[in-house]
C-alpha atoms as a PDB file:
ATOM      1  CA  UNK A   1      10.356 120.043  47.356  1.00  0.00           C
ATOM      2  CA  UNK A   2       8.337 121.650  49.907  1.00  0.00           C
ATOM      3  CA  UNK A   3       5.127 123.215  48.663  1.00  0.00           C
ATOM      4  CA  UNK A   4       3.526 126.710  49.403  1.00  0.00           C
ATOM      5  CA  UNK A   5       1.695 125.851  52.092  1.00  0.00           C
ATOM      6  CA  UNK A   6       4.120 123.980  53.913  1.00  0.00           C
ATOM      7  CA  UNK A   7       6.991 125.942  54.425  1.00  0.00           C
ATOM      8  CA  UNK A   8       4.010 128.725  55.541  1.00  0.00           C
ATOM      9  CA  UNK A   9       3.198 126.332  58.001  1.00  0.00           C
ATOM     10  CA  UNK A  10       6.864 125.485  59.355  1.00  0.00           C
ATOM     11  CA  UNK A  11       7.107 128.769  59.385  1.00  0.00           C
ATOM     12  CA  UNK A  12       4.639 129.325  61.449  1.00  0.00           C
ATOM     13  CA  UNK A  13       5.891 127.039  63.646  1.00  0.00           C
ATOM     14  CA  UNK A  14       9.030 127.944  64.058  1.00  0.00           C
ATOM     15  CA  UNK A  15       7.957 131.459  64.820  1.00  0.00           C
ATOM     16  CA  UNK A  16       5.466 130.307  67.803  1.00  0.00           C
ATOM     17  CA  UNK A  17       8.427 128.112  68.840  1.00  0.00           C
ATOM     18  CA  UNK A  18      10.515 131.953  68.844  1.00  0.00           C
ATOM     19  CA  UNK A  19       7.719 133.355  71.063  1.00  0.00           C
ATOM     20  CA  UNK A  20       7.388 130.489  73.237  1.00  0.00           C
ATOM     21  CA  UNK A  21      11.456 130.181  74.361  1.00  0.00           C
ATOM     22  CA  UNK A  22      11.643 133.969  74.042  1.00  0.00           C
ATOM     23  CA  UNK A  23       8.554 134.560  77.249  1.00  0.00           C
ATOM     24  CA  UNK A  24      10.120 131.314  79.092  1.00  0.00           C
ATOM     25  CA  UNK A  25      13.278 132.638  79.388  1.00  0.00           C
ATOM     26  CA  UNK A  26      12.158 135.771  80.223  1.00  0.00           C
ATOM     27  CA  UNK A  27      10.196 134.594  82.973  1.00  0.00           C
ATOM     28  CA  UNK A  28      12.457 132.397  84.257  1.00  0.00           C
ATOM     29  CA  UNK A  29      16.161 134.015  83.704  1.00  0.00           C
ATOM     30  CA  UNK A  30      15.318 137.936  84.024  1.00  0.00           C
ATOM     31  CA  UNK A  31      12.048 138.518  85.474  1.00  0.00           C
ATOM     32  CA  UNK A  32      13.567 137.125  88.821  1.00  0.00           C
ATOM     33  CA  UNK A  33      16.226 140.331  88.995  1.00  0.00           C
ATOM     34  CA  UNK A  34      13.518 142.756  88.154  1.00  0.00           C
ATOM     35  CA  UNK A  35      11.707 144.126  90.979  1.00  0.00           C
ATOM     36  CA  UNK A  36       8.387 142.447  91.765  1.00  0.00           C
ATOM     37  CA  UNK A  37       6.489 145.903  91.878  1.00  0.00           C
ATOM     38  CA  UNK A  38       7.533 146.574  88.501  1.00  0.00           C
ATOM     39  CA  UNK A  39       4.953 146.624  85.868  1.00  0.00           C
ATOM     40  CA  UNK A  40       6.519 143.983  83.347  1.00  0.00           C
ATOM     41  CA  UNK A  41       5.283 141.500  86.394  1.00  0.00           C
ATOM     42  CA  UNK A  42       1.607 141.133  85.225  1.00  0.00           C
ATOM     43  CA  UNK A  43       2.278 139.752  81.933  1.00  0.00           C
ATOM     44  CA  UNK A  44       4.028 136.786  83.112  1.00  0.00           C
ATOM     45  CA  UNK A  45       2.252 133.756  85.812  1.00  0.00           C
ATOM     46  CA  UNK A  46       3.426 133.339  88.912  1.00  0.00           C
ATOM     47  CA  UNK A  47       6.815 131.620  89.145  1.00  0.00           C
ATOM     48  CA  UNK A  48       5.430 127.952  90.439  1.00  0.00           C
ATOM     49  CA  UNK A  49       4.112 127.691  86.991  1.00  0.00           C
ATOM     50  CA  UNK A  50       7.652 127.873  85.333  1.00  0.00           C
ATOM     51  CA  UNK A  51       8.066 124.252  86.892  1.00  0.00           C
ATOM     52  CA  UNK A  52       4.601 123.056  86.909  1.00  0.00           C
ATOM     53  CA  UNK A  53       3.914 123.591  83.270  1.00  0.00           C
ATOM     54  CA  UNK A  54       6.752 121.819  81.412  1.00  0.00           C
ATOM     55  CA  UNK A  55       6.227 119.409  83.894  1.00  0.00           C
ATOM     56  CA  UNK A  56       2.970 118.530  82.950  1.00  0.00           C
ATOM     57  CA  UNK A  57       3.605 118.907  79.196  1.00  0.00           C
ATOM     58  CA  UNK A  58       6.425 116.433  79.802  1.00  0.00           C
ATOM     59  CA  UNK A  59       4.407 113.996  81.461  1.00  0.00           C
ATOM     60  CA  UNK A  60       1.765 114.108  78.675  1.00  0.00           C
ATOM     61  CA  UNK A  61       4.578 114.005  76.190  1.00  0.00           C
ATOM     62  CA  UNK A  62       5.553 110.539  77.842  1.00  0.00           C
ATOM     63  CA  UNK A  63       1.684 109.218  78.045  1.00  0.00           C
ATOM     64  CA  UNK A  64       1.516 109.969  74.235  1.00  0.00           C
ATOM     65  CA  UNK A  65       4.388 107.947  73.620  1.00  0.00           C
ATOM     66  CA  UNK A  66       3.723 104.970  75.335  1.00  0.00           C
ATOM     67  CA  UNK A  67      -0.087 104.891  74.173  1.00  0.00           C
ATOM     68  CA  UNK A  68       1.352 105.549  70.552  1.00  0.00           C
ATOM     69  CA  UNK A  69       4.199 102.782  71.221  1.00  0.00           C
ATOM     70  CA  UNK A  70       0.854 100.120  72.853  1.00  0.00           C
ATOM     71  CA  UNK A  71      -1.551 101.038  69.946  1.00  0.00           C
ATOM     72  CA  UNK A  72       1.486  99.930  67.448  1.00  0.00           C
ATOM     73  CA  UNK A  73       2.204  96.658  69.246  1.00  0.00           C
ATOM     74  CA  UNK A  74      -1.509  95.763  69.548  1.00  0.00           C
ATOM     75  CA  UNK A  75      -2.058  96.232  66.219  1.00  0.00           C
ATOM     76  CA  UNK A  76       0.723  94.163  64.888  1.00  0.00           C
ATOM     77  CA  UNK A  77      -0.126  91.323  67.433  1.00  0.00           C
ATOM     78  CA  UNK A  78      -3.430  91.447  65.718  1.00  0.00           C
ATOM     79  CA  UNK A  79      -1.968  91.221  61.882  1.00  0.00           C
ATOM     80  CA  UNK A  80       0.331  88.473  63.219  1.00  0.00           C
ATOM     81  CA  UNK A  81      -2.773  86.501  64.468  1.00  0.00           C
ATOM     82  CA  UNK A  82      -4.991  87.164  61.356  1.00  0.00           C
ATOM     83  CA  UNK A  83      -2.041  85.531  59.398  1.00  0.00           C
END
């Protein structure tokens, strides 16, 4: 069973998750039928960044993963060897 402080936590997560997908799709499915002098236009980055930025979060997603996946197999070359 989950304690206190973790489901506080998920919670938390989910709801920055909520925010997150709720101003992406905003920017990306509306805000391109709303006029550009309206005022809802400041709060969001210009629209090169709606490509750009889960671009580069993919990307470092991917470099994670295979530094994660070459720490593991280093390390167990190294156990093997010690054996």
């Amino acid at each position: 069973m989950a304690t206190g402080t973790d489901q506080v936590v998920g919670l938390g997560l989910v709801a920055v998750s909520l925010i997150i997908f709720t101003y992406y799709t905003t920017w990306v499915i509306l805000l391109p039928f709303i006029d550009s002098q309206h005022v809802i236009h400041k709060y969001f980055l210009p629209r090169a960044y709606a490509v750009a930025i889960p671009l580069a979060a993919g990307l470092l997603l991917l470099l994670f993963v295979g530094v994660f996946i070459t720490y593991v197999m280093l390390k167990n070359q190294v156990t093997k060897k010690a054996q």
